[in-house]
N, C-alpha and C. Protein backbone atom coordinates (compact mmCIF):
# COMPACT_ATOMS: atom_id res chain seq x y z
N UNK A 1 84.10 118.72 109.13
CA UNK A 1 83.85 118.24 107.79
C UNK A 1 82.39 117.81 107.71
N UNK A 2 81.43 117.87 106.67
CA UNK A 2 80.00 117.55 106.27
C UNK A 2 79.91 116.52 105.07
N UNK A 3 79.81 115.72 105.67
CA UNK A 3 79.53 114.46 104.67
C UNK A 3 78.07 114.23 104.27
N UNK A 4 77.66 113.72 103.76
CA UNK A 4 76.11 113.68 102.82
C UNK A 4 76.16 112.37 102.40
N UNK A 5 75.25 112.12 101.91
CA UNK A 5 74.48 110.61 101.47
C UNK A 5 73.47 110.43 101.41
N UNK A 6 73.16 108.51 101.22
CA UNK A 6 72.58 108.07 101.78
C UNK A 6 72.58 106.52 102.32
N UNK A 7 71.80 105.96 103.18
CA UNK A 7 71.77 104.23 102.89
C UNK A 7 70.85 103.75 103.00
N UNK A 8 70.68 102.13 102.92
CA UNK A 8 69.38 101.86 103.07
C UNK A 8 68.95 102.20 104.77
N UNK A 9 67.42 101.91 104.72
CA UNK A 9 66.84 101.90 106.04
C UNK A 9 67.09 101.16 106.96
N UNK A 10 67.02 99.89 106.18
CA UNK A 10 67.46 98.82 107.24
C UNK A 10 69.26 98.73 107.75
N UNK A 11 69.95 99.54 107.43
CA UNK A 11 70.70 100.09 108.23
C UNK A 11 71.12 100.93 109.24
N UNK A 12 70.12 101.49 109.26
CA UNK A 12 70.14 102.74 110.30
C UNK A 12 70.62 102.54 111.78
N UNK A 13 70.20 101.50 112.18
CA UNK A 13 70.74 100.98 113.47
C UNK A 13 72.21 100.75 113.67
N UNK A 14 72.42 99.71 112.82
CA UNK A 14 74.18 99.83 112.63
C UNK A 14 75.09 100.93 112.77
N UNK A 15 74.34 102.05 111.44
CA UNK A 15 74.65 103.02 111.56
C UNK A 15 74.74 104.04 111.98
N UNK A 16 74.09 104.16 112.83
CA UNK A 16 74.08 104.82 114.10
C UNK A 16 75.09 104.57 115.55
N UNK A 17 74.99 102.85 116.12
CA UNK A 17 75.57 102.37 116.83
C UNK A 17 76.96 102.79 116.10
N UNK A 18 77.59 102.85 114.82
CA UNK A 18 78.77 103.18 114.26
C UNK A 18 78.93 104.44 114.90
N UNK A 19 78.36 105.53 114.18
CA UNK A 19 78.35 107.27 114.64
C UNK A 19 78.86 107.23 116.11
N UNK A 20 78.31 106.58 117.19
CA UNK A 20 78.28 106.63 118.40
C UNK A 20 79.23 106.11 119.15
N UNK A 21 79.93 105.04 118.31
CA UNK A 21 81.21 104.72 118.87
C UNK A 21 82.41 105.35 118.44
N UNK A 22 82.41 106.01 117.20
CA UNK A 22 83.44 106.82 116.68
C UNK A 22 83.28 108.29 118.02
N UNK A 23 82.15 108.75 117.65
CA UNK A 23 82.54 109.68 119.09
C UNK A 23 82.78 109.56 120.34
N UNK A 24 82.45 108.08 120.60
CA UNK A 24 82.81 107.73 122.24
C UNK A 24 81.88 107.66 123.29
N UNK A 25 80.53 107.67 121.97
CA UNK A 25 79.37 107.76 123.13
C UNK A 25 78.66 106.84 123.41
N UNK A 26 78.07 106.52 124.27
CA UNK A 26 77.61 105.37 124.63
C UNK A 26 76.05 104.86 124.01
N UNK A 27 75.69 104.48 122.98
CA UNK A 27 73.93 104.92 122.44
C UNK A 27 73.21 103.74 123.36
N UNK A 28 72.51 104.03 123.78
CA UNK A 28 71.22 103.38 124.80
C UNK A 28 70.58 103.16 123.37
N UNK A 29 69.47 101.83 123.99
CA UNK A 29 68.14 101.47 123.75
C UNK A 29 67.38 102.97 123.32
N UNK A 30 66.79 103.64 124.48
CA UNK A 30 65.98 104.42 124.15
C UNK A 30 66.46 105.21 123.45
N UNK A 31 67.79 105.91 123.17
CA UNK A 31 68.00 107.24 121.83
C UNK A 31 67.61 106.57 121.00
N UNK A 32 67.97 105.37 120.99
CA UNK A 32 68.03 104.24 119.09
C UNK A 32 66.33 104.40 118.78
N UNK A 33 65.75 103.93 120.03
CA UNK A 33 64.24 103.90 119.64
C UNK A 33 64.02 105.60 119.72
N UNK A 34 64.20 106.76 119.93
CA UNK A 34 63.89 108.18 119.48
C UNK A 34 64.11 108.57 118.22
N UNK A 35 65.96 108.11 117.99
CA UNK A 35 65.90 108.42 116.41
C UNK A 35 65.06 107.90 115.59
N UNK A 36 64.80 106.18 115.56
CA UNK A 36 64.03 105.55 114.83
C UNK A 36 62.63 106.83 114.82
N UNK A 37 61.79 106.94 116.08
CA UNK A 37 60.85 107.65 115.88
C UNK A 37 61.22 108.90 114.72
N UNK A 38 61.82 109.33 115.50
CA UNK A 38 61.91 110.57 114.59
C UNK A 38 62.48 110.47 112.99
N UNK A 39 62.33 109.77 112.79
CA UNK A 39 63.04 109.95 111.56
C UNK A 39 61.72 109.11 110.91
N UNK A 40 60.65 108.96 111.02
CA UNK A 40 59.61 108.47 110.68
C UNK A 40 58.70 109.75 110.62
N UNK A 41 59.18 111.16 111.46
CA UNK A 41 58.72 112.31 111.05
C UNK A 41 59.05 113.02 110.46
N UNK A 42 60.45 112.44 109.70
CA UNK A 42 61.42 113.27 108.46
C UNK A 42 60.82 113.24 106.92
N UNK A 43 61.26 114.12 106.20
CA UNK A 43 60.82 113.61 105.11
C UNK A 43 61.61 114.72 103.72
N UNK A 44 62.63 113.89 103.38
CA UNK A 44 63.25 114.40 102.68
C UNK A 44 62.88 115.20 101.67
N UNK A 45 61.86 114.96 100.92
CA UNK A 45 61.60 115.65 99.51
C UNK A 45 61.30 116.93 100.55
N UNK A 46 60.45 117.38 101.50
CA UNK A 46 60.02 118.60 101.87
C UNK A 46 60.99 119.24 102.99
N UNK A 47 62.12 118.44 102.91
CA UNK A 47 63.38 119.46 103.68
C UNK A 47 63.20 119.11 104.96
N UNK A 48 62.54 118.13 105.74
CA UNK A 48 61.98 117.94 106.64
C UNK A 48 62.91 116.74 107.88
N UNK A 49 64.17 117.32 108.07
CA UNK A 49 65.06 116.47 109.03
C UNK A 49 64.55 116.28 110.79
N UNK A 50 65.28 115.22 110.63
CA UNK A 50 65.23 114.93 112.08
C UNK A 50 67.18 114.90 112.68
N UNK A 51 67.26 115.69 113.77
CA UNK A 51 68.69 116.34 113.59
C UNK A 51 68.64 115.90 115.33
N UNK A 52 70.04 115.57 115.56
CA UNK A 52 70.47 114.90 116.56
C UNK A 52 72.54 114.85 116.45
N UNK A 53 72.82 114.76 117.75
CA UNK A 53 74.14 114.71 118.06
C UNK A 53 74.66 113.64 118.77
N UNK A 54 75.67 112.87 118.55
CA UNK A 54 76.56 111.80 120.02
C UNK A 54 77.78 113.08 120.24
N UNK A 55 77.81 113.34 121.63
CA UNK A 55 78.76 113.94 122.02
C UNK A 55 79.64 112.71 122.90
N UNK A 56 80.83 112.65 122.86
CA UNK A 56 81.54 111.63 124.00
C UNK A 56 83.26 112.49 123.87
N UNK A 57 84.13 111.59 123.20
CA UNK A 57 85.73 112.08 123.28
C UNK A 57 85.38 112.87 122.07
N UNK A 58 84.47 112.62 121.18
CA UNK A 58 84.59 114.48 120.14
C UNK A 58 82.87 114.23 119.99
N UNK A 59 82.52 114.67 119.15
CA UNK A 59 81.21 115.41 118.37
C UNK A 59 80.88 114.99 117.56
N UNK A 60 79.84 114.50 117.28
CA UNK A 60 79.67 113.87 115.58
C UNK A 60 77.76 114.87 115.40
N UNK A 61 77.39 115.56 114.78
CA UNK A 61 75.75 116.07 114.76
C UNK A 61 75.36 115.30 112.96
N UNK A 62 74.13 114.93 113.39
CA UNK A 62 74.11 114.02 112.30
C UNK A 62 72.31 115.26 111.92
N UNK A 63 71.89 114.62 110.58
CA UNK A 63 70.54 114.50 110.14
C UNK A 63 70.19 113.82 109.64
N UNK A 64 68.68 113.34 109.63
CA UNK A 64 68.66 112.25 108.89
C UNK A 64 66.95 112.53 108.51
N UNK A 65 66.95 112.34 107.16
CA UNK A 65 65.48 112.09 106.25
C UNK A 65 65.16 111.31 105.80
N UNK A 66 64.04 110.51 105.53
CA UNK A 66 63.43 109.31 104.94
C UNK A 66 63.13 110.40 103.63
N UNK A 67 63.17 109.50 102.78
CA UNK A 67 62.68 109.70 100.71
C UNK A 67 61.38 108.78 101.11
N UNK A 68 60.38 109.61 101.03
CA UNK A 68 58.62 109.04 101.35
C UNK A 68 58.96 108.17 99.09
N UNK A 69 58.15 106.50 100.01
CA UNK A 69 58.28 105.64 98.34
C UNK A 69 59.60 104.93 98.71
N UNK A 70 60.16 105.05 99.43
CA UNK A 70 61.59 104.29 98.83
C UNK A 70 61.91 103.60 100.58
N UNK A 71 63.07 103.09 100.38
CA UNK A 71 63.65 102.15 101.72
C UNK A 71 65.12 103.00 102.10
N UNK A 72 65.20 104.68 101.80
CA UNK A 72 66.21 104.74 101.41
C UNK A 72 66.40 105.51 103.23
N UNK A 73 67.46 106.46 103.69
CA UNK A 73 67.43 107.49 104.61
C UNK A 73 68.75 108.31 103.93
N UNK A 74 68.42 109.91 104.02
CA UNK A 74 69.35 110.56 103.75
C UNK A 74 70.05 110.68 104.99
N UNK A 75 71.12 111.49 104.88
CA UNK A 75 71.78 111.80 105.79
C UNK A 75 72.86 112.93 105.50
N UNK A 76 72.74 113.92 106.84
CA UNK A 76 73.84 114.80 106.60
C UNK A 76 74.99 114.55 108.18
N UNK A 77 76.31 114.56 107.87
CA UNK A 77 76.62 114.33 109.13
C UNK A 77 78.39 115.45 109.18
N UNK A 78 78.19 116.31 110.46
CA UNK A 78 79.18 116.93 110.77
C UNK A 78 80.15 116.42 112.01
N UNK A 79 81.46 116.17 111.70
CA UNK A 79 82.54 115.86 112.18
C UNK A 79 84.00 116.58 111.84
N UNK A 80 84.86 115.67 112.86
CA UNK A 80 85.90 116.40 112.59
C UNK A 80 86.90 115.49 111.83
N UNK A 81 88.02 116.46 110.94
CA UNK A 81 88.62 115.40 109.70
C UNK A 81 89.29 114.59 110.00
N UNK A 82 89.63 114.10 111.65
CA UNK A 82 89.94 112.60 111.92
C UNK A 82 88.98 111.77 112.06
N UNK A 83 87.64 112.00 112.06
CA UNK A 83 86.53 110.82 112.17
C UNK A 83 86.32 110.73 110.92
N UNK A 84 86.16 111.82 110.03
CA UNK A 84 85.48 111.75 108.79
C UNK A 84 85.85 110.71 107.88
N UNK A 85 87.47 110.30 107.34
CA UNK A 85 87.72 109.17 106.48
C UNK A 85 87.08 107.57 107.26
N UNK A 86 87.15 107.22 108.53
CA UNK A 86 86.23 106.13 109.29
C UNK A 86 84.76 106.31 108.92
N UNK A 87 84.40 107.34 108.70
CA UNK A 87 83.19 107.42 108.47
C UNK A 87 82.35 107.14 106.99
N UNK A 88 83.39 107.65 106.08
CA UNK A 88 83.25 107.76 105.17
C UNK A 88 83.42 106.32 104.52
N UNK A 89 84.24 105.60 105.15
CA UNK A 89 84.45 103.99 104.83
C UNK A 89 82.77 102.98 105.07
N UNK A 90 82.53 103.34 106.40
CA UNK A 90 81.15 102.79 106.95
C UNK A 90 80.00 103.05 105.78
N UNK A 91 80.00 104.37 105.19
CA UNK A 91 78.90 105.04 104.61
C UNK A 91 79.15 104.20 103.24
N UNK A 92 80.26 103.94 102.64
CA UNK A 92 80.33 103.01 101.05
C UNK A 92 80.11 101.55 101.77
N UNK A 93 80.35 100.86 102.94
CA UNK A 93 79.93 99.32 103.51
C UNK A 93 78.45 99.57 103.86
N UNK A 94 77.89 100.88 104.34
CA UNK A 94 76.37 100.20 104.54
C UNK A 94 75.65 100.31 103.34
N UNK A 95 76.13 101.87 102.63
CA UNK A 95 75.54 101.50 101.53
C UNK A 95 75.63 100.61 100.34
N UNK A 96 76.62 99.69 100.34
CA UNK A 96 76.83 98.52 99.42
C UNK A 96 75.74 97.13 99.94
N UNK A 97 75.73 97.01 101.72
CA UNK A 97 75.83 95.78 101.95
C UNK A 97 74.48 96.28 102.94
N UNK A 98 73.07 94.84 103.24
CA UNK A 98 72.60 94.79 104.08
C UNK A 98 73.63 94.33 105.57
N UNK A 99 73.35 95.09 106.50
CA UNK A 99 74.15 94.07 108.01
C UNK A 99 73.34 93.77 108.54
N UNK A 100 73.08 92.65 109.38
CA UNK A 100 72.81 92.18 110.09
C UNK A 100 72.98 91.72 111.55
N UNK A 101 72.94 91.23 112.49
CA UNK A 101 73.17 91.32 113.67
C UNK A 101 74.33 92.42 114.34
N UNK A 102 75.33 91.87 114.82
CA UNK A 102 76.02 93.12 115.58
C UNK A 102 76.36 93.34 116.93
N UNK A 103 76.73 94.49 117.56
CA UNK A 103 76.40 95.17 118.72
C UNK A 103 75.70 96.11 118.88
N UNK A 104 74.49 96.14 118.66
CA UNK A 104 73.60 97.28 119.03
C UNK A 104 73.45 97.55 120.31
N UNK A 105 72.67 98.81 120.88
CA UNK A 105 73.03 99.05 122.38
C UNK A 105 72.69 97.59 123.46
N UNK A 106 71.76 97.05 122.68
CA UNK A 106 70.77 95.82 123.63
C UNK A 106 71.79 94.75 123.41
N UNK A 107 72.81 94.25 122.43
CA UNK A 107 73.34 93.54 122.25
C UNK A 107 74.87 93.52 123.01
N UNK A 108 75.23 95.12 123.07
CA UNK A 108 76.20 95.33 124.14
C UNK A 108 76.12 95.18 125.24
N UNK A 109 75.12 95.66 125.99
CA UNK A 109 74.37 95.58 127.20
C UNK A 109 75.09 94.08 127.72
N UNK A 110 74.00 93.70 126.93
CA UNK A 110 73.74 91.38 127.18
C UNK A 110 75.17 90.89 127.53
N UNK A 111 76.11 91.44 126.22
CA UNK A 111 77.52 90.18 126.00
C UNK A 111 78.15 91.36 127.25
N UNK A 112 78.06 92.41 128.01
CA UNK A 112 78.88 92.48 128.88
C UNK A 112 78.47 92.13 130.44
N UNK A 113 77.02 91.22 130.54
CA UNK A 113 76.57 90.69 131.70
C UNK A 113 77.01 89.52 131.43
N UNK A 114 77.68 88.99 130.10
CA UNK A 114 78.35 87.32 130.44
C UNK A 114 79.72 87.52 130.59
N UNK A 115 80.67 88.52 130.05
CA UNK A 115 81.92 88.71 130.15
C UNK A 115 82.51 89.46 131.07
């Protein structure tokens, strides 16, 4: 299934760490800081994605473009139609709501050297 959108920027992290646990994959520090890069070389109006996959217990291949002017990131993302309604829930919560803190990879890391 190919879902489309978009959300704000300052979600992207969340949203990503989301993508990555629905497939089972584990996202490190450094992918988070690659996508971030790359997607600072995207640029939506000129078709210009930055395209990436979490492979783990299934597949999720995502894209993602910045709208140059705005705070926005597009996104195209292919899955299968048991991830897709989970996904599709996340995509109306980030795009409604700023998040804030979390489990990001650095934050998972930490709380499983105290537990």
């Amino acid at each position: 299934m190919i879902l489309k959108g978009w959300i704000p920027e300052n979600n992207l992290t969340p949203f990503c760490v989301f993508l990555a646990r629905r497939a089972g994959y584990d996202l490190s520090d450094g992918e988070m800081w690659s996508i971030e890069c790359g997607i600072k070389e995207s640029d939506y109006e000129a078709n210009k994605w930055f395209r990436s996959e979490f492979v783990g217990e299934s597949k999720i291949e995502f894209r993602f473009a910045q709208d140059p002017g705005t705070s926005v990131v597009f996104f195209q993302i292919t899955c299968d139609d048991q991830t897709a309604p989970r996904i599709e829930a996340a995509i109306e919560i980030m795009g409604d709501y700023s998040l804030v803190g979390g489990m990001g990879p650095s934050a998972k890391a930490e709380r499983r050297r105290h537990f």
